[in-house]
Protein backbone atom coordinates (compact mmCIF):
# COMPACT_ATOMS: atom_id res chain seq x y z
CA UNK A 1 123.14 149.08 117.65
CA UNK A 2 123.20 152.53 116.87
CA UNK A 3 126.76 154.29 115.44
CA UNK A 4 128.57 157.08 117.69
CA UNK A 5 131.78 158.35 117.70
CA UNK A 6 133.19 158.19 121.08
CA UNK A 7 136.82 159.75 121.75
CA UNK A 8 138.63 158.08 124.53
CA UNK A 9 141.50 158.65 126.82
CA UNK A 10 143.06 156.06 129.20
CA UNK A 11 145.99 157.23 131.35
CA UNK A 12 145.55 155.09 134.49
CA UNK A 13 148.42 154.08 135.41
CA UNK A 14 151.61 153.62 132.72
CA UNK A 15 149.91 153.86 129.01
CA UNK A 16 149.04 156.69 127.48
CA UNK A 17 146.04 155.87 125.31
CA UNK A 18 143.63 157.42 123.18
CA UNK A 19 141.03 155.70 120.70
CA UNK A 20 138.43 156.81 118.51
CA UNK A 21 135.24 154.14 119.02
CA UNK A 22 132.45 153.53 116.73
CA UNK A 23 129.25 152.26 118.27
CA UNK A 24 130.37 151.52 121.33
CA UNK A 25 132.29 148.11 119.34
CA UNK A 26 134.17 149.21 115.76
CA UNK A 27 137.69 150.30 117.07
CA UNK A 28 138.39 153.32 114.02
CA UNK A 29 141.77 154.45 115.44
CA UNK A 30 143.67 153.37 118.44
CA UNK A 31 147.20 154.86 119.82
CA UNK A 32 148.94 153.43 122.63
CA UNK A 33 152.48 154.68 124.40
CA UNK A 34 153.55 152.18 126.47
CA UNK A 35 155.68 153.06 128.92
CA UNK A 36 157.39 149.32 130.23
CA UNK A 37 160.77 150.29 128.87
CA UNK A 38 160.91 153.81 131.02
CA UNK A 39 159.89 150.98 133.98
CA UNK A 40 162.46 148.11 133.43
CA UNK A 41 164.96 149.31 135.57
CA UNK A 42 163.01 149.98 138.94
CA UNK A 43 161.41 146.36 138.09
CA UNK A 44 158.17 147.80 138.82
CA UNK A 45 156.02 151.64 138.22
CA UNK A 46 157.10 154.67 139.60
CA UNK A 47 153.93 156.78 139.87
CA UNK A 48 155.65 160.26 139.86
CA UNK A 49 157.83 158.87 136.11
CA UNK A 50 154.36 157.72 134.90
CA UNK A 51 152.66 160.54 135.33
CA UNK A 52 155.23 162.78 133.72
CA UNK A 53 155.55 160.16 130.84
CA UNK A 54 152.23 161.12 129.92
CA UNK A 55 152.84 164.61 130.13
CA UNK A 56 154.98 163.96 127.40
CA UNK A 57 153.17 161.87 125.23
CA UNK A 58 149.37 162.88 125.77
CA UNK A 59 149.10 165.75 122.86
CA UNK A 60 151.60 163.27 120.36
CA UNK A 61 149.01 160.11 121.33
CA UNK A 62 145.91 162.42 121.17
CA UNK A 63 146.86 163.67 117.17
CA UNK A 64 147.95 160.55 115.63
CA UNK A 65 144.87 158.97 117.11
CA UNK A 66 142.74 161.68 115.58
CA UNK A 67 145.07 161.57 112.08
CA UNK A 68 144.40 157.86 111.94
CA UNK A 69 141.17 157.99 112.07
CA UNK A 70 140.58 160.91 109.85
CA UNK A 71 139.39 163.10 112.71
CA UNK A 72 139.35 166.63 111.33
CA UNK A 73 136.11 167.92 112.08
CA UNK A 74 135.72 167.25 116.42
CA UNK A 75 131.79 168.00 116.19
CA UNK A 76 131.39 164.60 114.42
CA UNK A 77 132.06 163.12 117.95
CA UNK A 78 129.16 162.05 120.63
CA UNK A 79 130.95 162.48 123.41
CA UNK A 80 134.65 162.16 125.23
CA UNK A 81 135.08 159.66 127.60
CA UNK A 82 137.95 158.93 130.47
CA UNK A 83 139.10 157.16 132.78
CA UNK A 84 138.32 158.19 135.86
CA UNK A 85 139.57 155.09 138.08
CA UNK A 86 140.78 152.91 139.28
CA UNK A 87 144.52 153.51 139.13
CA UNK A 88 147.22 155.87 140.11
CA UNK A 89 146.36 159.84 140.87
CA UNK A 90 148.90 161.53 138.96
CA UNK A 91 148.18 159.49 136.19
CA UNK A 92 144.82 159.66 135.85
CA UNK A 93 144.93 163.33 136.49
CA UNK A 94 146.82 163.49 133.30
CA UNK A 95 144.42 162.09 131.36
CA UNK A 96 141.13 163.55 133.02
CA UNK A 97 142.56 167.18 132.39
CA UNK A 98 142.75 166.57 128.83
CA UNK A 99 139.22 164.94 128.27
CA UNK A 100 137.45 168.30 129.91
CA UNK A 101 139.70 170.61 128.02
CA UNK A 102 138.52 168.22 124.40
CA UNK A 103 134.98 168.53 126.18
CA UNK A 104 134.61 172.34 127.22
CA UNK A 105 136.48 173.61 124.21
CA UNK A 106 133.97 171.50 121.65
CA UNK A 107 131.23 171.54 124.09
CA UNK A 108 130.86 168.00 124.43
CA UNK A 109 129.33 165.61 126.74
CA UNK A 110 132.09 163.79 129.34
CA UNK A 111 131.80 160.55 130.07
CA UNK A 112 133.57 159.05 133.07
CA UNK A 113 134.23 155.52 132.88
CA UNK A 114 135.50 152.82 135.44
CA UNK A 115 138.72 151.46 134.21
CA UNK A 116 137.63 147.85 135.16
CA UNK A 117 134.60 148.28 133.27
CA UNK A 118 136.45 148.61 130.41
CA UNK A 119 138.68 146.07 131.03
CA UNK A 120 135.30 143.91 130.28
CA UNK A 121 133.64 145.96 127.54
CA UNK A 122 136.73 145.56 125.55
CA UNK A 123 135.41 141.84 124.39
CA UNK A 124 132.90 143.70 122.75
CA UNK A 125 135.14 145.05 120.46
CA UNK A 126 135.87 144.97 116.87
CA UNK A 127 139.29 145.97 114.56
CA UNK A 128 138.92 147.93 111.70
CA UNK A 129 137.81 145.55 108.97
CA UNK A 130 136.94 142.42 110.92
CA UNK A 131 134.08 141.41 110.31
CA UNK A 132 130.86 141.89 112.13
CA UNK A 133 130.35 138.94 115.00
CA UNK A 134 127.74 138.50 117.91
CA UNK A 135 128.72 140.63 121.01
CA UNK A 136 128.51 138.41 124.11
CA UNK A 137 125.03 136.99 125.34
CA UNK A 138 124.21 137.32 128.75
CA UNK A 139 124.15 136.15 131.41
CA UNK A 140 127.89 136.12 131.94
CA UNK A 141 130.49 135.61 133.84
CA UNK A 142 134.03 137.79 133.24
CA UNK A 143 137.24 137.05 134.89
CA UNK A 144 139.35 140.42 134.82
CA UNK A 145 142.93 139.90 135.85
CA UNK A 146 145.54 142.39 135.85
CA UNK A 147 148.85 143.69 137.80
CA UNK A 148 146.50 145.97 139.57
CA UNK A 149 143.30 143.90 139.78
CA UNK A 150 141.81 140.12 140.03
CA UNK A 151 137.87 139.63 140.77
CA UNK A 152 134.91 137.59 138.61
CA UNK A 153 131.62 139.12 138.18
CA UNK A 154 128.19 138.11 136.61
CA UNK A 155 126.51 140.01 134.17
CA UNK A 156 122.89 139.60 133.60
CA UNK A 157 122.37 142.73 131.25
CA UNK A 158 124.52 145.54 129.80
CA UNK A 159 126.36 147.97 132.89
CA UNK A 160 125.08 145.33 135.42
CA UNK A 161 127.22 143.64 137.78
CA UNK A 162 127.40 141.08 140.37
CA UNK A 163 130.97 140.08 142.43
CA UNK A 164 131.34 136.65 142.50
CA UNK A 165 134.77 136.83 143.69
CA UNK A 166 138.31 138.71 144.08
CA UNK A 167 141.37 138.34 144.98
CA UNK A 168 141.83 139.27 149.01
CA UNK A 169 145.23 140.27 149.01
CA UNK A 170 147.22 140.81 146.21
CA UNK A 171 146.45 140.51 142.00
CA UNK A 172 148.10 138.01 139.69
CA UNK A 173 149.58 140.42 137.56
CA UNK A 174 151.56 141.76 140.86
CA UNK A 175 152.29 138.41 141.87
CA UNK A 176 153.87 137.45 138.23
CA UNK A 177 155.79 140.63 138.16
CA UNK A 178 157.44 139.69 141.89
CA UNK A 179 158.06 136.10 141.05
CA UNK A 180 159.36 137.06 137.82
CA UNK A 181 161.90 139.62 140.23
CA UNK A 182 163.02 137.02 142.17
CA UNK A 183 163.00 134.35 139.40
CA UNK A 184 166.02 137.32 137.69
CA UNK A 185 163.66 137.74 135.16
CA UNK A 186 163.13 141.12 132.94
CA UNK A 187 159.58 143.50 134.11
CA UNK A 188 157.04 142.80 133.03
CA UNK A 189 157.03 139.25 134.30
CA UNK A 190 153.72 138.33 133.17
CA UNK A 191 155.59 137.40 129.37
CA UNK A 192 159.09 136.74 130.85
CA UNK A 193 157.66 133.88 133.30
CA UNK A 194 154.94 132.49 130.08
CA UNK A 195 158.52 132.10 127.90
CA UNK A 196 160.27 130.73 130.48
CA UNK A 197 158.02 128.08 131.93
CA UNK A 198 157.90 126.97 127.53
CA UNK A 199 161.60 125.79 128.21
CA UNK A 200 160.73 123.77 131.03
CA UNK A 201 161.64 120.08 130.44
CA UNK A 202 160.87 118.38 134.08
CA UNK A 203 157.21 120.24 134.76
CA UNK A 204 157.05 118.58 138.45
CA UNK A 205 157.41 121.71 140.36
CA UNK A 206 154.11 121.83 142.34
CA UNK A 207 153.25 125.32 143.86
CA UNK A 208 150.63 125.71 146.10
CA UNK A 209 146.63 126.45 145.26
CA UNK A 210 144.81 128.71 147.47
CA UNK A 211 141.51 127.59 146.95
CA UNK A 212 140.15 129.41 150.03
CA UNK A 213 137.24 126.80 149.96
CA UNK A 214 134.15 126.90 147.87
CA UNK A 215 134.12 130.71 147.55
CA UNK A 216 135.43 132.58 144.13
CA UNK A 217 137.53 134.62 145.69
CA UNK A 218 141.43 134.57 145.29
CA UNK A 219 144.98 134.52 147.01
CA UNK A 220 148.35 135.04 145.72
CA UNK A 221 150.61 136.10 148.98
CA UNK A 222 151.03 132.88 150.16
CA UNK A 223 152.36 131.98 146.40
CA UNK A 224 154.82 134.27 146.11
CA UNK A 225 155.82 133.14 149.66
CA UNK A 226 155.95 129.58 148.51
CA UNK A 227 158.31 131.00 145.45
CA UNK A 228 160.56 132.93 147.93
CA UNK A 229 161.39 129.73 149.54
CA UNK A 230 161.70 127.45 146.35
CA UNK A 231 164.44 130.12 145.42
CA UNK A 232 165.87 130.23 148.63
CA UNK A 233 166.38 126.31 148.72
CA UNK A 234 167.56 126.18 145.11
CA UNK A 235 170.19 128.33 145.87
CA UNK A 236 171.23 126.40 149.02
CA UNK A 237 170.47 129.28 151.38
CA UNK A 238 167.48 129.13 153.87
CA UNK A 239 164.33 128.54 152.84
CA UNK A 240 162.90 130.99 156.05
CA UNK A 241 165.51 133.73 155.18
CA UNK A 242 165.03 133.80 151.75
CA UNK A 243 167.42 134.15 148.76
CA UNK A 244 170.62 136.37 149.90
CA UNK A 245 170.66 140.03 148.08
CA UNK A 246 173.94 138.48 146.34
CA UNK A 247 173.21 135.62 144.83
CA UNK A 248 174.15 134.23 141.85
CA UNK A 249 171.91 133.76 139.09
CA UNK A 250 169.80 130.23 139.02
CA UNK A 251 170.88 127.89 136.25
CA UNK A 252 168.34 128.25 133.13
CA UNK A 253 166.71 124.90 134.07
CA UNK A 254 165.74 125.85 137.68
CA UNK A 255 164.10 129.13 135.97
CA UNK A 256 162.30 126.95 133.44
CA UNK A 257 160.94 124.33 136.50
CA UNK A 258 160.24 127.46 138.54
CA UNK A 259 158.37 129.38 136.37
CA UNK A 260 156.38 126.53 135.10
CA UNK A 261 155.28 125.22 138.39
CA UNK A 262 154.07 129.02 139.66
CA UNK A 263 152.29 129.78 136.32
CA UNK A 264 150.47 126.44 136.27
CA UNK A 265 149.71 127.04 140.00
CA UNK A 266 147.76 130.76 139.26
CA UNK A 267 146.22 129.15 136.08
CA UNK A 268 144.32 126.33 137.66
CA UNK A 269 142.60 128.74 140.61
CA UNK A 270 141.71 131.19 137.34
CA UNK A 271 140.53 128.71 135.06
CA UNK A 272 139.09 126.27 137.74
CA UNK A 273 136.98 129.17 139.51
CA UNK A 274 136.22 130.95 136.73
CA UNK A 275 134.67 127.87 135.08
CA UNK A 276 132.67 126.68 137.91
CA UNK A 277 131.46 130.31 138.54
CA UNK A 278 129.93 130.29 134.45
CA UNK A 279 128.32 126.39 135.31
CA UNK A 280 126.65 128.03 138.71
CA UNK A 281 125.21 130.86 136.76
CA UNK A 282 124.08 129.30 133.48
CA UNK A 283 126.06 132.01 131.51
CA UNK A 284 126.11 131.84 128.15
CA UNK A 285 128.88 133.50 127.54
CA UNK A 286 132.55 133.62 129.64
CA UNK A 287 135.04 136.52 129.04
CA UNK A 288 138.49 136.99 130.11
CA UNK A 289 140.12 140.22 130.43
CA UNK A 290 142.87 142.59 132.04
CA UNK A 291 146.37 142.28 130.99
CA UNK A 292 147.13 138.63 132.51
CA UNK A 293 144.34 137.36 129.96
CA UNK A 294 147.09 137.78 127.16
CA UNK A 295 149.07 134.59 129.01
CA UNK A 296 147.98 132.05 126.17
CA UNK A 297 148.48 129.00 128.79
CA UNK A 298 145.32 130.74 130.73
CA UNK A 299 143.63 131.54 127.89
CA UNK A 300 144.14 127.62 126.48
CA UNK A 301 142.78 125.78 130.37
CA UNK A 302 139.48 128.84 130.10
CA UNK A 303 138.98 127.69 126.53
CA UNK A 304 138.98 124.37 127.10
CA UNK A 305 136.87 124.39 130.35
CA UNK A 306 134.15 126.56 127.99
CA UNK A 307 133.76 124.05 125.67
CA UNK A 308 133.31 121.30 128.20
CA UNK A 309 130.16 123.70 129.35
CA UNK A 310 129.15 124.11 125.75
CA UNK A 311 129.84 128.42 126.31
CA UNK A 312 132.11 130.44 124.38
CA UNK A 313 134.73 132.42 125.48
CA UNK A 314 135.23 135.59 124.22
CA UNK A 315 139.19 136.66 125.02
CA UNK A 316 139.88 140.10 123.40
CA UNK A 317 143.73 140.19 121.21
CA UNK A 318 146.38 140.39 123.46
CA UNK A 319 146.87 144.38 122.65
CA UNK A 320 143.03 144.51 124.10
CA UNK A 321 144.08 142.75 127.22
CA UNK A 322 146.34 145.41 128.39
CA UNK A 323 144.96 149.26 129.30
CA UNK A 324 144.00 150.72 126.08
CA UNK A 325 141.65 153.60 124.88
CA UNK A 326 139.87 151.39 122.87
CA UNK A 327 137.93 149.62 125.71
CA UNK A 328 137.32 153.01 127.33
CA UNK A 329 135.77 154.08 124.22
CA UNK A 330 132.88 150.55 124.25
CA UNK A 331 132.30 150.92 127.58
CA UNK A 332 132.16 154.88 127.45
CA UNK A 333 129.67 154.21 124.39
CA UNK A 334 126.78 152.58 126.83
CA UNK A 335 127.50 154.26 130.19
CA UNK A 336 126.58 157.27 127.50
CA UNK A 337 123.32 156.11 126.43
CA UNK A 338 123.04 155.12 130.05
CA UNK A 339 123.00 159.17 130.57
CA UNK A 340 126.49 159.23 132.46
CA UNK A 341 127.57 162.93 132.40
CA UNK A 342 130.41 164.56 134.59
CA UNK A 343 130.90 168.13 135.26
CA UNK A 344 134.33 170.11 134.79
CA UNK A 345 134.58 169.29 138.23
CA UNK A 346 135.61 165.48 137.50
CA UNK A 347 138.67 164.32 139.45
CA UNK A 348 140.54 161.34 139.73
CA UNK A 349 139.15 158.37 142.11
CA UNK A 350 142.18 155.83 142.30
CA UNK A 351 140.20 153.61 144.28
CA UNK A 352 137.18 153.20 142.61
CA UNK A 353 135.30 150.06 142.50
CA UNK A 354 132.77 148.75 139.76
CA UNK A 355 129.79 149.92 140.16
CA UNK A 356 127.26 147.11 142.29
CA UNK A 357 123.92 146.30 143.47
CA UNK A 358 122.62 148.43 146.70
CA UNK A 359 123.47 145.82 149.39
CA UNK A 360 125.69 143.67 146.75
């Protein structure tokens, strides 16, 4: 594969993120802001604080990327590549506006990328100074599961797709942050729920699986539902009614059982679909992406369901999982040699979807 610097900027919904991409897979510098702290105390993103956040931090995330990775001289870059969508307007306007100003003032090429493309790409990255590996063989299968976002698709060659399944009402990451809420557990509660459910001593909780029959798509209302009511009935209100707005706190243990039955619940409808999706296509490869992919007891029941099927599984770091520049800058990299080009005209599109088959 040919070398390329690519200069990326993510800004989709609450990091601030640029990276500086070699090749489309050797990571050179990457700067992310994260904004979780700013969100704790609404439990959740406010779109209007996000987008001002990056305001703030786009020029400070913009130079130490570029000072990291020695970035004087701009006309060393290919091209500058963005986020375009999925995600939330304001933010993504934040970011957009800066890639065509880097573009127009060093008369660049801009690349718009799909933020759930990159959410894929991103296993086909590399840190500075790890060593050269394989990228991933097709055909695949990728499982990309976020607070935003939950589908699988098959890939039979590079920028080609094919849904397999998605979730039909809300994403994991959503449901983990709600559960978490109602569990009185800090935001985000993806991690909060993962170290919780660790302290769990009696693991016979069962939550229900929404297995919506032999298809791969998902379901994670009724769950949270199904939480609601476990809640409810541990606290000795009604199950129907839900937990009072004044309740106490639940005892440590019933937080431990709880958590461990509802994350064991969402990881055997990922892991179990996800698996038999990669056996019905003959992939040769499996990824797992998006920022739920940095729960290590998913990441464990994928692993081990690859090597029953004899197929790695390629799981980016955890600081790969969540939105980063980085995996704007790989896939950027080949939707460039692809010949993607935007005008100064680009504009956000919050709900863009991946880019399919006529008729798919």
């Amino acid at each position: 594969m040919s070398s390329g610097l690519i200069l990326a900027v993510e800004t989709s919904c609450d990091e601030t993120a640029v990276a500086i991409v070699d090749g489309g897979r050797r990571i050179v510098a990457s700067v992310v802001a994260s904004q979780v702290a700013l969100h704790a105390a609404s439990a959740g993103i406010v779109p209007e604080v996000a987008a001002r956040a990056h305001l703030r931090w786009m020029i400070p995330v913009l130079d130490e990327a570029r000072q990291r990775a020695g970035l004087d001289d701009m006309s060393r870059l290919e091209a500058i590549a963005v986020t375009e969508g999925p995600g939330l307007a304001g933010s993504l306007l934040v970011g957009i506006q800066m890639a065509k100003t880097l573009a127009w003032l060093h008369e660049l090429p801009l690349v718009p990328v799909n933020h759930l493309e990159g959410h894929i790409y991103a296993a086909w990255l590399l840190d500075p100074g790890e060593p050269e590996k394989a990228a991933p063989e097709f055909p695949l299968v990728a499982l990309v599961v976020s607070g935003g976002h939950t589908f699988l698709v098959e890939m039979a060659d590079q920028l080609t797709y094919r849904l397999l399944g998605q979730t039909v009402d809300d994403a994991a990451g959503e449901a983990f942050d709600k559960v978490g809420r109602l569990l009185g557990l800090p935001y985000p509660g993806g991690p909060a729920i993962q170290r919780a459910a660790e302290a769990a001593t009696a693991c016979d909780r069962v939550f229900p699986r929404a297995w919506l029959g032999e298809t791969f798509d998902f379901s994670f209302s009724g769950l949270k539902t199904a939480a609601r009511r476990e809640v409810a009935r541990e606290l000795g209100a009604d199950p129907e009614q839900g937990p009072p707005d004044d309740a106490p706190p639940l005892p440590a243990s019933s937080v431990a059982e709880l958590a461990y039955g509802f994350q064991e619940s969402v990881v055997d409808v990922l892991a179990s679909k996800t698996i038999r999706a990669a056996q019905g296509a003959g992939a040769r490869t499996i990824i797992l992406g998006g920022g739920v992919a940095a729960n290590s007891v998913l990441r464990a029941r994928v692993e081990q369901g690859a090597r029953s099927l004899g197929v790695p599984l390629v799981v980016p770091r955890p600081g790969l999982c969540t939105d980063n520049a980085a995996m704007i800058g790989a896939a950027g990299w080949f939707r460039a040699r692809a010949g993607a080009r935007a005008g100064l005209d680009l504009s956000a599109r919050p709900s863009l979807k991946l880019a399919l088959p006529q008729g798919a």
